[in-house]
N, C-alpha and C. Protein backbone atom coordinates (compact mmCIF):
# COMPACT_ATOMS: atom_id res chain seq x y z
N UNK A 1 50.38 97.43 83.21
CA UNK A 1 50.02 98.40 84.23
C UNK A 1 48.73 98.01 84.92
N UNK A 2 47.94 97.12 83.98
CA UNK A 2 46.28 97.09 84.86
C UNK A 2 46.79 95.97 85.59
N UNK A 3 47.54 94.65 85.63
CA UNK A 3 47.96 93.83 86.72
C UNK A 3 48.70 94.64 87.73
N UNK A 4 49.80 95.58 87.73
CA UNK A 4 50.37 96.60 89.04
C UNK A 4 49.40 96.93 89.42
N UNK A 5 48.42 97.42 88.63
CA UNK A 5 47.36 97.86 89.57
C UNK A 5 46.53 97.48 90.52
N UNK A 6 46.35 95.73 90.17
CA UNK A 6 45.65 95.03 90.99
C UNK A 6 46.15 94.55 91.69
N UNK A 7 47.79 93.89 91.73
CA UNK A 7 48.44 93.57 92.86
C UNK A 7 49.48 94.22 93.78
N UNK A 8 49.46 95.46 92.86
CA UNK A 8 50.63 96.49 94.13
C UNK A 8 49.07 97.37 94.94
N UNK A 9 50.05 97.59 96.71
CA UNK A 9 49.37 99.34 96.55
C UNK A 9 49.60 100.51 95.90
N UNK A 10 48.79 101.13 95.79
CA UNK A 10 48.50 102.47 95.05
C UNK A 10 50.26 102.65 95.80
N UNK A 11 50.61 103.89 94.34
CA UNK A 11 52.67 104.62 94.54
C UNK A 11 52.25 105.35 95.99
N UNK A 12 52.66 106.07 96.24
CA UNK A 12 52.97 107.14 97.48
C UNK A 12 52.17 108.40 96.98
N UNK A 13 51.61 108.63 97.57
CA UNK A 13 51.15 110.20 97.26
C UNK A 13 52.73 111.03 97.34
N UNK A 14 52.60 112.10 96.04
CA UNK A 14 53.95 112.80 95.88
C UNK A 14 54.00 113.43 97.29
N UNK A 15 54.94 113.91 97.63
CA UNK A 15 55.17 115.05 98.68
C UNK A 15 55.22 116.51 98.10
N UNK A 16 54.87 117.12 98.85
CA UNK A 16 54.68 118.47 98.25
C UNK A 16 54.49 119.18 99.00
N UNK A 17 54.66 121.17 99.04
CA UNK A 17 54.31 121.84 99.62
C UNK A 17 53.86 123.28 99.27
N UNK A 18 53.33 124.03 99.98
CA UNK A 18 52.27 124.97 99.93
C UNK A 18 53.40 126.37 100.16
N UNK A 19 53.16 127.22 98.74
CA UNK A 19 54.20 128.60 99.53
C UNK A 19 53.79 130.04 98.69
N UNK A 20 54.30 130.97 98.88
CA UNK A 20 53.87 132.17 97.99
C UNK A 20 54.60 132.31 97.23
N UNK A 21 54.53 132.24 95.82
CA UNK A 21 55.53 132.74 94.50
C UNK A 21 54.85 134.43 94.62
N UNK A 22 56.33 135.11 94.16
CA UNK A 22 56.17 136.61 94.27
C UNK A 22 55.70 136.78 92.67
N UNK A 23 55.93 136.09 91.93
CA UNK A 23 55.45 136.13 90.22
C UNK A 23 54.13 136.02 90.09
N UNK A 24 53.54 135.53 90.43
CA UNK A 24 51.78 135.21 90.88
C UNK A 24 51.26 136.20 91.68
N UNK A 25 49.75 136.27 91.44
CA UNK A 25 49.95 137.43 92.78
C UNK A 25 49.14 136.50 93.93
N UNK A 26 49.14 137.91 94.87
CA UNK A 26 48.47 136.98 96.00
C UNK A 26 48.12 137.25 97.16
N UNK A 27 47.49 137.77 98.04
CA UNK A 27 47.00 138.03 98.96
C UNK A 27 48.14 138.57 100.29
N UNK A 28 48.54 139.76 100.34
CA UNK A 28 49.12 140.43 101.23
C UNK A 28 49.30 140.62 102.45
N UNK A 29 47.70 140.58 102.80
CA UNK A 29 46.61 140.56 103.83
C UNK A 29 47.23 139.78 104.81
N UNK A 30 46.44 138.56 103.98
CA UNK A 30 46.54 136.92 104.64
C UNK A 30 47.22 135.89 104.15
N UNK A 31 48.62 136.46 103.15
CA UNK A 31 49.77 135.83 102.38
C UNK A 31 49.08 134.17 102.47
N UNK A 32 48.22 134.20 102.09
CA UNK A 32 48.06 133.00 101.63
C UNK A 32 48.62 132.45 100.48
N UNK A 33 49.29 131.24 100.61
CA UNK A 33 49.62 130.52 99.77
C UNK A 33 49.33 130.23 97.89
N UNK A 34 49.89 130.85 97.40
CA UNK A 34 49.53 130.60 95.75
C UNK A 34 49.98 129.56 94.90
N UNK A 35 50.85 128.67 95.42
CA UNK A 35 51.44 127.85 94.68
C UNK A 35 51.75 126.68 95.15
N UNK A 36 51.56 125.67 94.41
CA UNK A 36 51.98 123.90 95.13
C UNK A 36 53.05 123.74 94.42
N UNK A 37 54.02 122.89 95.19
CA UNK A 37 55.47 122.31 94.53
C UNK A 37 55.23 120.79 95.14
N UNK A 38 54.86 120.15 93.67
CA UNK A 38 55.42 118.49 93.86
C UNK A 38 56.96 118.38 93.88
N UNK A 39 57.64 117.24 94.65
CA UNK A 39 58.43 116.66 94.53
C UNK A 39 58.41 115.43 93.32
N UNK A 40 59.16 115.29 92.29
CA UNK A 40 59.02 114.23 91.18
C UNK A 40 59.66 113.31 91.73
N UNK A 41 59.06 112.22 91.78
CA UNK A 41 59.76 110.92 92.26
C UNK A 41 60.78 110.46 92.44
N UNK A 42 61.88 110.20 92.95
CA UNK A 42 63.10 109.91 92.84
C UNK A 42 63.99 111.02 92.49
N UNK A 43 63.49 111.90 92.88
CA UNK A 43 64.23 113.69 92.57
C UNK A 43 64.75 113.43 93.57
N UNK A 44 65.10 113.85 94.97
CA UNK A 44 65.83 113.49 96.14
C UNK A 44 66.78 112.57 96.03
N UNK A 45 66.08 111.80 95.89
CA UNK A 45 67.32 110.35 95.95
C UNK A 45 68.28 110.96 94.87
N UNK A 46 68.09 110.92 93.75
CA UNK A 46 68.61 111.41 92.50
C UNK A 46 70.09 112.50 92.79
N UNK A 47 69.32 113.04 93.64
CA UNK A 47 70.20 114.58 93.86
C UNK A 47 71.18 114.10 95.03
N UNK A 48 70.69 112.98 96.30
CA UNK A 48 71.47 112.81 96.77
C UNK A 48 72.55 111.86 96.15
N UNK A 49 72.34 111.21 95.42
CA UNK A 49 73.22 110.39 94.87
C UNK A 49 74.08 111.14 93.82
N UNK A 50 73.83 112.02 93.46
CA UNK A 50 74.69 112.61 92.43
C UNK A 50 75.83 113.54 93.06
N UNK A 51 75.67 114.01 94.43
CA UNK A 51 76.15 114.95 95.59
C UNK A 51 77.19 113.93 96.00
N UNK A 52 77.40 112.62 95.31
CA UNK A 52 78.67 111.66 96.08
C UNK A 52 79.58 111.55 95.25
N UNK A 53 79.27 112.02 94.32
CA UNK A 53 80.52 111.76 93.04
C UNK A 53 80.15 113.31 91.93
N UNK A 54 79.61 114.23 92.10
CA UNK A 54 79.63 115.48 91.45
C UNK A 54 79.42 116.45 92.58
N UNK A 55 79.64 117.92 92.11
CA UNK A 55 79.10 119.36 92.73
C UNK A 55 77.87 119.76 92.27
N UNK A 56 77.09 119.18 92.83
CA UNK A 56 75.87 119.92 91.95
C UNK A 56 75.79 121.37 92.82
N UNK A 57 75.24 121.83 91.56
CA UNK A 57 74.21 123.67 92.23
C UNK A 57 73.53 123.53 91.58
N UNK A 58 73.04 124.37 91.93
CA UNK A 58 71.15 124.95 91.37
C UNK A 58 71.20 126.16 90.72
N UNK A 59 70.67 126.39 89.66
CA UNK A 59 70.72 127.62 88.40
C UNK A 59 69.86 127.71 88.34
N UNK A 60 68.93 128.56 88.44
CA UNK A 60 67.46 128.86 88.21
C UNK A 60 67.23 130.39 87.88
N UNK A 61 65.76 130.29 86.96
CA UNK A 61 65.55 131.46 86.66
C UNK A 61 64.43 131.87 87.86
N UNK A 62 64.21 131.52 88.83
CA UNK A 62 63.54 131.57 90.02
C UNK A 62 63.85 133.01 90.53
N UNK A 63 62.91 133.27 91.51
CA UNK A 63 63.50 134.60 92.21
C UNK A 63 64.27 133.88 93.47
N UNK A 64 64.88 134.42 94.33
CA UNK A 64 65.61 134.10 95.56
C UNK A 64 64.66 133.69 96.65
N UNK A 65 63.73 134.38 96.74
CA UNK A 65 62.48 133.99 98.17
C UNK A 65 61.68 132.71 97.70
N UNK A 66 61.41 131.87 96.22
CA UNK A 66 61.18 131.10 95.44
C UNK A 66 62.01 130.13 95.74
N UNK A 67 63.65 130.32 95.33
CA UNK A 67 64.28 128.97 95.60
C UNK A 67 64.70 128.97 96.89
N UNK A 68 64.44 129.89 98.12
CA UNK A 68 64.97 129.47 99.17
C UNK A 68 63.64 128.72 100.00
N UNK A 69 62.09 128.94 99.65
CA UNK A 69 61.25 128.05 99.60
C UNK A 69 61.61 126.62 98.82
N UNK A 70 61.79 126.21 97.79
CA UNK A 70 62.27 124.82 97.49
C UNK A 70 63.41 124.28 98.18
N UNK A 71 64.37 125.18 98.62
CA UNK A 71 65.62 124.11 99.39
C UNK A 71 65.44 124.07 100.54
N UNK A 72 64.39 125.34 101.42
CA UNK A 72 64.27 124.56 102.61
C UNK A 72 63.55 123.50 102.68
N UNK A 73 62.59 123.17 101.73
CA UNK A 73 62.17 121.51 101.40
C UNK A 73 62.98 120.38 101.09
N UNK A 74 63.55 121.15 100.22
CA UNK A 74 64.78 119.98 99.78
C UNK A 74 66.26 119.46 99.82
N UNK A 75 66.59 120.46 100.60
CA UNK A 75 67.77 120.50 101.26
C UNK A 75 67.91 121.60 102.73
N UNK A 76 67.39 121.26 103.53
CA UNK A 76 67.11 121.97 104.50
C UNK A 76 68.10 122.55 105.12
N UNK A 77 69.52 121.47 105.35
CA UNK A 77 70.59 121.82 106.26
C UNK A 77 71.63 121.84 105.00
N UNK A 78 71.05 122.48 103.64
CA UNK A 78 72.13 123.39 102.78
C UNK A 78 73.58 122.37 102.27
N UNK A 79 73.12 120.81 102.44
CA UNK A 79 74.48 119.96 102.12
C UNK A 79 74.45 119.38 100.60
N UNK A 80 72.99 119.49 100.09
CA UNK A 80 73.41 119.04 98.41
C UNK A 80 74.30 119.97 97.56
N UNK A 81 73.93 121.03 97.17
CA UNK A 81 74.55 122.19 96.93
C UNK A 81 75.37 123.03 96.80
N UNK A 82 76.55 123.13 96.19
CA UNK A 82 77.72 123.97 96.19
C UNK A 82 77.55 125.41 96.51
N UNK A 83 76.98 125.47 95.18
CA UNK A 83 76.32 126.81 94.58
C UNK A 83 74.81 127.08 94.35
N UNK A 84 74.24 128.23 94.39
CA UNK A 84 73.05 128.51 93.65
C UNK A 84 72.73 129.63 93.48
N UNK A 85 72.43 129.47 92.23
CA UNK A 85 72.35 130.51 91.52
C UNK A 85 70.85 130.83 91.05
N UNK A 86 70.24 132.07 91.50
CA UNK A 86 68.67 133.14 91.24
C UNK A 86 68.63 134.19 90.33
N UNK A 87 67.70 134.20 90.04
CA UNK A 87 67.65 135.41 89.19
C UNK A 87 67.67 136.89 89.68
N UNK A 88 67.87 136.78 90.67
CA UNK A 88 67.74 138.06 91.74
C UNK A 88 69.77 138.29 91.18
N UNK A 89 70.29 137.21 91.27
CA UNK A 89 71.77 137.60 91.37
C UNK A 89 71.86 138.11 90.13
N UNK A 90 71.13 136.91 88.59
CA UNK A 90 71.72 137.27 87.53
C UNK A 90 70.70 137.03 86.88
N UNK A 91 69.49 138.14 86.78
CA UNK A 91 68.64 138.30 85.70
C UNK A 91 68.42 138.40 84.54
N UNK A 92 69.82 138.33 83.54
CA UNK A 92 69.84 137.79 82.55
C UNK A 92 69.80 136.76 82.31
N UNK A 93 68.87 135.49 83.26
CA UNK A 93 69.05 134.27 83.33
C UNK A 93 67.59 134.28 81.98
N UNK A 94 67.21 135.36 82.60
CA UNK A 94 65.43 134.48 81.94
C UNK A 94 65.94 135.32 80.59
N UNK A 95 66.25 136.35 79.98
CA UNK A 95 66.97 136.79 78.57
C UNK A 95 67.14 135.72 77.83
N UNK A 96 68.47 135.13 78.28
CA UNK A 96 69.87 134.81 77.73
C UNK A 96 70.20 133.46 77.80
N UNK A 97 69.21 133.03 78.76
CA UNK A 97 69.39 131.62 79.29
C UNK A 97 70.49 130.89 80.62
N UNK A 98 70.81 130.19 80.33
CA UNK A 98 72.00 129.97 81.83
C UNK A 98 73.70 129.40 80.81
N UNK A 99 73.92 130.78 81.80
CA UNK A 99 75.44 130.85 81.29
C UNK A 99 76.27 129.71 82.34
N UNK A 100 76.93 128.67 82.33
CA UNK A 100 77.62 128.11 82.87
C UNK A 100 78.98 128.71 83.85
N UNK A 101 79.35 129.77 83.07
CA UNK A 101 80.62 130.04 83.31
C UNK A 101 80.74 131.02 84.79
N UNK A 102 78.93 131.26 84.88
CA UNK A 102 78.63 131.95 86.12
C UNK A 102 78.75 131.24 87.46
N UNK A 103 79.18 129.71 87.08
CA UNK A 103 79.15 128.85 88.63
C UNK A 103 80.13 127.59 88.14
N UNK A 104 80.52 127.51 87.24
CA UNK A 104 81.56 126.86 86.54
C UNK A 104 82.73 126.94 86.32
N UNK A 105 83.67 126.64 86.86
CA UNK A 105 84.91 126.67 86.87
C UNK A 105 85.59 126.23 85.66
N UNK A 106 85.05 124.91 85.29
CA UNK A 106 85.80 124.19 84.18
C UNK A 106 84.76 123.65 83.52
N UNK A 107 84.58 124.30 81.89
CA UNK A 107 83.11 124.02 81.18
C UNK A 107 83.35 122.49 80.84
N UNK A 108 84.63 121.77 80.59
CA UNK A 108 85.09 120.34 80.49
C UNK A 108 84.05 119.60 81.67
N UNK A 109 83.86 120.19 83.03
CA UNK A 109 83.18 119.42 83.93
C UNK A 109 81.37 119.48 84.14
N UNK A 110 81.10 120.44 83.49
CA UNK A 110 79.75 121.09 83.94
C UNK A 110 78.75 120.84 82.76
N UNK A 111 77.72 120.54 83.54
CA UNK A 111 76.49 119.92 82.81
C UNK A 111 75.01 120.68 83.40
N UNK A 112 74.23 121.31 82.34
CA UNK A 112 73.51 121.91 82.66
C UNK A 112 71.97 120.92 82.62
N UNK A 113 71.12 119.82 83.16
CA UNK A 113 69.74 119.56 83.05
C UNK A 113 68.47 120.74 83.06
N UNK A 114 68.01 120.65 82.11
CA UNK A 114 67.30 121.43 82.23
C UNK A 114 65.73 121.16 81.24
N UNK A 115 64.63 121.56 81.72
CA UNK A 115 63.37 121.57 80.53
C UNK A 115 63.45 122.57 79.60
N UNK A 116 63.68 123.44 79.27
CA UNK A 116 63.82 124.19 78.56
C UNK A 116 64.95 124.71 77.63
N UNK A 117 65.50 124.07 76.54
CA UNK A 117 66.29 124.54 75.72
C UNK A 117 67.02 125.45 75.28
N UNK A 118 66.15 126.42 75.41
CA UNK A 118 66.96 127.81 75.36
C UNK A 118 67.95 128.16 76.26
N UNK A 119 67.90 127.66 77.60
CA UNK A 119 68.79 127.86 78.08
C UNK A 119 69.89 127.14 78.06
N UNK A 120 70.02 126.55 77.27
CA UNK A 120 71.69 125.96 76.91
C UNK A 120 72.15 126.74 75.58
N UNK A 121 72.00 127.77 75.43
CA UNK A 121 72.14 128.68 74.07
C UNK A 121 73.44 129.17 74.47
N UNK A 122 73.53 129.99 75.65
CA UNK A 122 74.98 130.44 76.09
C UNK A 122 76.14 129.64 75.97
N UNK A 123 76.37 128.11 75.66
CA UNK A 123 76.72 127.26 75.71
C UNK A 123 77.24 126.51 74.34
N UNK A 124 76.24 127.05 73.42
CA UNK A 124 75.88 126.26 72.17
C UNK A 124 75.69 125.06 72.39
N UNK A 125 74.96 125.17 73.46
CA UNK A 125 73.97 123.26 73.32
C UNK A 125 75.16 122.46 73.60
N UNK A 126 76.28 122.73 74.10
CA UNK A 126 77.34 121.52 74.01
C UNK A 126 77.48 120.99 75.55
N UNK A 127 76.97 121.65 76.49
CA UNK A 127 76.71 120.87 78.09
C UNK A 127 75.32 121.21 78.22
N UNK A 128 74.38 121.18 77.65
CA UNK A 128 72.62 120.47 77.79
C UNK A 128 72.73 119.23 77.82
N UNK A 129 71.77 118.61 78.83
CA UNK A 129 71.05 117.82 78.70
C UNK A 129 69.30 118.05 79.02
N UNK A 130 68.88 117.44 77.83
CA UNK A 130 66.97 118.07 78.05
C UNK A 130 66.72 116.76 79.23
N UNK A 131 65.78 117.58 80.29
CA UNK A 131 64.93 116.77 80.78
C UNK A 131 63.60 117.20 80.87
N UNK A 132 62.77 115.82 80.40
CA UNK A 132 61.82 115.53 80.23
C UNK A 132 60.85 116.53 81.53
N UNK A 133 59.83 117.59 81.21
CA UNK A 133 59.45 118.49 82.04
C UNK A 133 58.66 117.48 82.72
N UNK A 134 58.08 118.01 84.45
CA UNK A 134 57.44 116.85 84.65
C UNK A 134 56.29 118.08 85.22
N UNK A 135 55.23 117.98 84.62
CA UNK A 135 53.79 118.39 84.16
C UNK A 135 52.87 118.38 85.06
N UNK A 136 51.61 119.34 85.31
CA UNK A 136 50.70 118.64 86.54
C UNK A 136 50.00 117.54 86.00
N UNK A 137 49.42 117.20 84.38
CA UNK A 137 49.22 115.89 84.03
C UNK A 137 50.26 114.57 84.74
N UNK A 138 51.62 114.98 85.16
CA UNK A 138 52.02 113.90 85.44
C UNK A 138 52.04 113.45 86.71
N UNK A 139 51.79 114.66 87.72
CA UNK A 139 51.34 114.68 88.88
C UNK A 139 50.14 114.53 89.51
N UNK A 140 49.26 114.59 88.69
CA UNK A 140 47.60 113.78 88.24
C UNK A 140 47.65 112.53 88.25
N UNK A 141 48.31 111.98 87.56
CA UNK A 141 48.57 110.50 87.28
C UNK A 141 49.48 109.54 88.03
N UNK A 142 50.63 110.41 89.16
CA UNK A 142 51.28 109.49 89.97
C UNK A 142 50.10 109.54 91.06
N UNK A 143 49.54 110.73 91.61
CA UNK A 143 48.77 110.82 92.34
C UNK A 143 47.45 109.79 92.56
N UNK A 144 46.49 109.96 91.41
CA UNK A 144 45.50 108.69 91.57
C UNK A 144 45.85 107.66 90.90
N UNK A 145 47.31 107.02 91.42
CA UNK A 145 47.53 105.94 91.54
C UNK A 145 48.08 105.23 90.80
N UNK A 146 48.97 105.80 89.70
CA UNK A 146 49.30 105.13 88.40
C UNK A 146 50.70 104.66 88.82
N UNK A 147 51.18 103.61 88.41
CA UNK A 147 52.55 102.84 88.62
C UNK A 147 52.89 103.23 87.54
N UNK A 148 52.89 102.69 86.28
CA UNK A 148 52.99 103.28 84.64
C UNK A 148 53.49 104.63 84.94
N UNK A 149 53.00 105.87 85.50
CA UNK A 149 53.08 107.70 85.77
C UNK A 149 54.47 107.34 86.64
N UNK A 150 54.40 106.70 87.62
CA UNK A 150 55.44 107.09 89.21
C UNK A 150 56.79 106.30 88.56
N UNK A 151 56.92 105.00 87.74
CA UNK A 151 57.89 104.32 87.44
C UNK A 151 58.45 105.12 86.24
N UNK A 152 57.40 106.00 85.00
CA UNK A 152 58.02 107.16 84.31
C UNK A 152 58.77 108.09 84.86
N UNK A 153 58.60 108.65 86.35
CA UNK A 153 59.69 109.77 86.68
C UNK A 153 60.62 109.35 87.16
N UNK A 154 60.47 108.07 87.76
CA UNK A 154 61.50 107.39 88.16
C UNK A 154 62.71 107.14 87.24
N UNK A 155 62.31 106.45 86.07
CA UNK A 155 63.31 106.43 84.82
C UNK A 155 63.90 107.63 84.04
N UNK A 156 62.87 108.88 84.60
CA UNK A 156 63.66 109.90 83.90
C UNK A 156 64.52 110.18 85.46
N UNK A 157 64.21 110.20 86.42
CA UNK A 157 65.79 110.72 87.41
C UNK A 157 66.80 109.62 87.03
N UNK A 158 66.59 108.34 86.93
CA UNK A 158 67.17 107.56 86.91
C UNK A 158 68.14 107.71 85.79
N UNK A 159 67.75 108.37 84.92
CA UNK A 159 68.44 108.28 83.22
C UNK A 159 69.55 109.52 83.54
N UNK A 160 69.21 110.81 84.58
CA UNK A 160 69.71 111.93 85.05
C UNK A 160 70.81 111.42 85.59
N UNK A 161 70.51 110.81 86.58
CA UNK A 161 72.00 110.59 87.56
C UNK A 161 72.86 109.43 86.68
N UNK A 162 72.77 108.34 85.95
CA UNK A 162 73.57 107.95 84.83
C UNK A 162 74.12 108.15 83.68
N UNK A 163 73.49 109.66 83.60
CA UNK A 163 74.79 110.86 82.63
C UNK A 163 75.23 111.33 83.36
N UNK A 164 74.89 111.59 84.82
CA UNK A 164 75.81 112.76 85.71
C UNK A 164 77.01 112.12 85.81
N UNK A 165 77.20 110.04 86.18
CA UNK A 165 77.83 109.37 86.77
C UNK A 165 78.61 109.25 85.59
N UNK A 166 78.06 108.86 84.20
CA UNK A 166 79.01 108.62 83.52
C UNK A 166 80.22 109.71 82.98
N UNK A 167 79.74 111.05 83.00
CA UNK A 167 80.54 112.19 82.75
C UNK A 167 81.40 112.18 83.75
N UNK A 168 81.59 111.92 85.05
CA UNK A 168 82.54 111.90 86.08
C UNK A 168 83.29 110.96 85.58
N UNK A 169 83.30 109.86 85.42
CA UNK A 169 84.18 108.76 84.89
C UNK A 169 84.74 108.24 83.31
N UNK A 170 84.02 109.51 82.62
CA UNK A 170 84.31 109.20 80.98
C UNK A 170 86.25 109.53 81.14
N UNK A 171 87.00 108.65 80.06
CA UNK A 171 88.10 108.08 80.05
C UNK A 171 88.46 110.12 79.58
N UNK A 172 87.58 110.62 78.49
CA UNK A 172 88.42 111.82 77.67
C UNK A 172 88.27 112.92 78.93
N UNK A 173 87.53 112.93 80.13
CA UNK A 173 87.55 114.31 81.32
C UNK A 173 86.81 115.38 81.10
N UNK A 174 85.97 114.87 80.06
CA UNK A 174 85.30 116.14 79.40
C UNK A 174 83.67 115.49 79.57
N UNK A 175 82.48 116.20 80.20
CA UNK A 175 81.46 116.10 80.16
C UNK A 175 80.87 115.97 78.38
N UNK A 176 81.31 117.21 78.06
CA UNK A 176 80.53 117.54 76.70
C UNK A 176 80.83 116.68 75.40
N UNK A 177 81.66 115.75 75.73
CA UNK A 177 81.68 114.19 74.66
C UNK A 177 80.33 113.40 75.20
N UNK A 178 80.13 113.53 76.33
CA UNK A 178 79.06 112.41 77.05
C UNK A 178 77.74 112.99 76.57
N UNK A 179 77.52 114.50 77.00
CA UNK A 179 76.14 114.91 76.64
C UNK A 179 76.27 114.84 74.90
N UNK A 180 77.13 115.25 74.26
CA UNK A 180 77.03 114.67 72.99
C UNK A 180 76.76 113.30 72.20
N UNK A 181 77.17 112.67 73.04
CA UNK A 181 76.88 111.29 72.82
C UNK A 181 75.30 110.93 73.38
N UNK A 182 75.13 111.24 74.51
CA UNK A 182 73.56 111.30 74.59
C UNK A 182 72.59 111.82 73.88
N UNK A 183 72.61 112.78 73.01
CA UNK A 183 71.53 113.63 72.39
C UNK A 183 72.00 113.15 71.34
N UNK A 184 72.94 112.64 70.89
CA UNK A 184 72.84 111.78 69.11
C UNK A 184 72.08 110.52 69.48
């Protein structure tokens, strides 16, 4: 990493943007802004590439004015996306965790990524896959300049969209042999 350092330029400053979370509080007045959202490296690409050979949606325990701030960042003209799902629709998200069967047609196809564990409980852990949370330490560290930090998130989208790809093409049609096979 200390040779990248001396012969690459510094990664990209993340992209990111400035918005009001209603969970935080925050100034009424002059709705100023309470919250920053990094983009993790290769999250985009990631998502677009997975949108060519899967349905992705979005499940979140977010409120609705929350994730419709992240997709007009990240999907502006609404084409990654099947579905998405807020906690405004189904607030037993933050309880109970994320039930699949709420945007899932066929649990054989559906794969839940997620940082937090508990929410593959509805499920019994059999379509989780954990991903690695990505931290403001890690957004510290792509930021002033670390290749080592920016090539880490990279390998974790990267590791994302090669379970998404391989569950589309596993021979048995069933996701939950693949995420099983990943977490052993």
């Amino acid at each position: 990493s200390n040779l990248a350092a001396k012969i690459l330029p510094k990664p990209p400053d993340l992209r990111h943007f400035d918005q009001i979370d209603d969970d935080f509080p925050y100034d009424a007045e002059t709705l100023a802004p309470n919250t920053r959202t990094y983009f993790r490296p290769g999250a985009q690409m990631a998502l677009k590439l997975c949108s060519y050979f899967a349905i992705p949606h979005v499940y979140t325990a977010a409120q609705e004015s929350y994730t419709n701030n992240i997709l007009d960042e990240l999907d502006p003209d609404r084409s990654l996306f099947d579905k998405v799902i807020h906690r405004d629709e189904f607030p037993q998200i933050v309880r109970e965790g994320k039930d699949l069967r709420v945007g899932a047609d066929n649990m054989q196809r559906a794969i839940l990524f997620d940082d937090k564990l508990k929410n593959f409980e509805p499920q019994n852990f059999e379509n989780g896959i954990a991903v690695v949370p990505f931290t403001s330490g890690g957004v510290a560290k792509c930021n002033n300049g670390s290749w080592t930090a920016y090539l880490k998130e990279i390998k974790e989208m990267s590791r994302l969209v090669g379970i998404a790809f391989w569950s589309t093409v596993h021979f048995s049609g069933d996701a939950r042999k693949v995420v099983g096979w990943v977490r052993s």
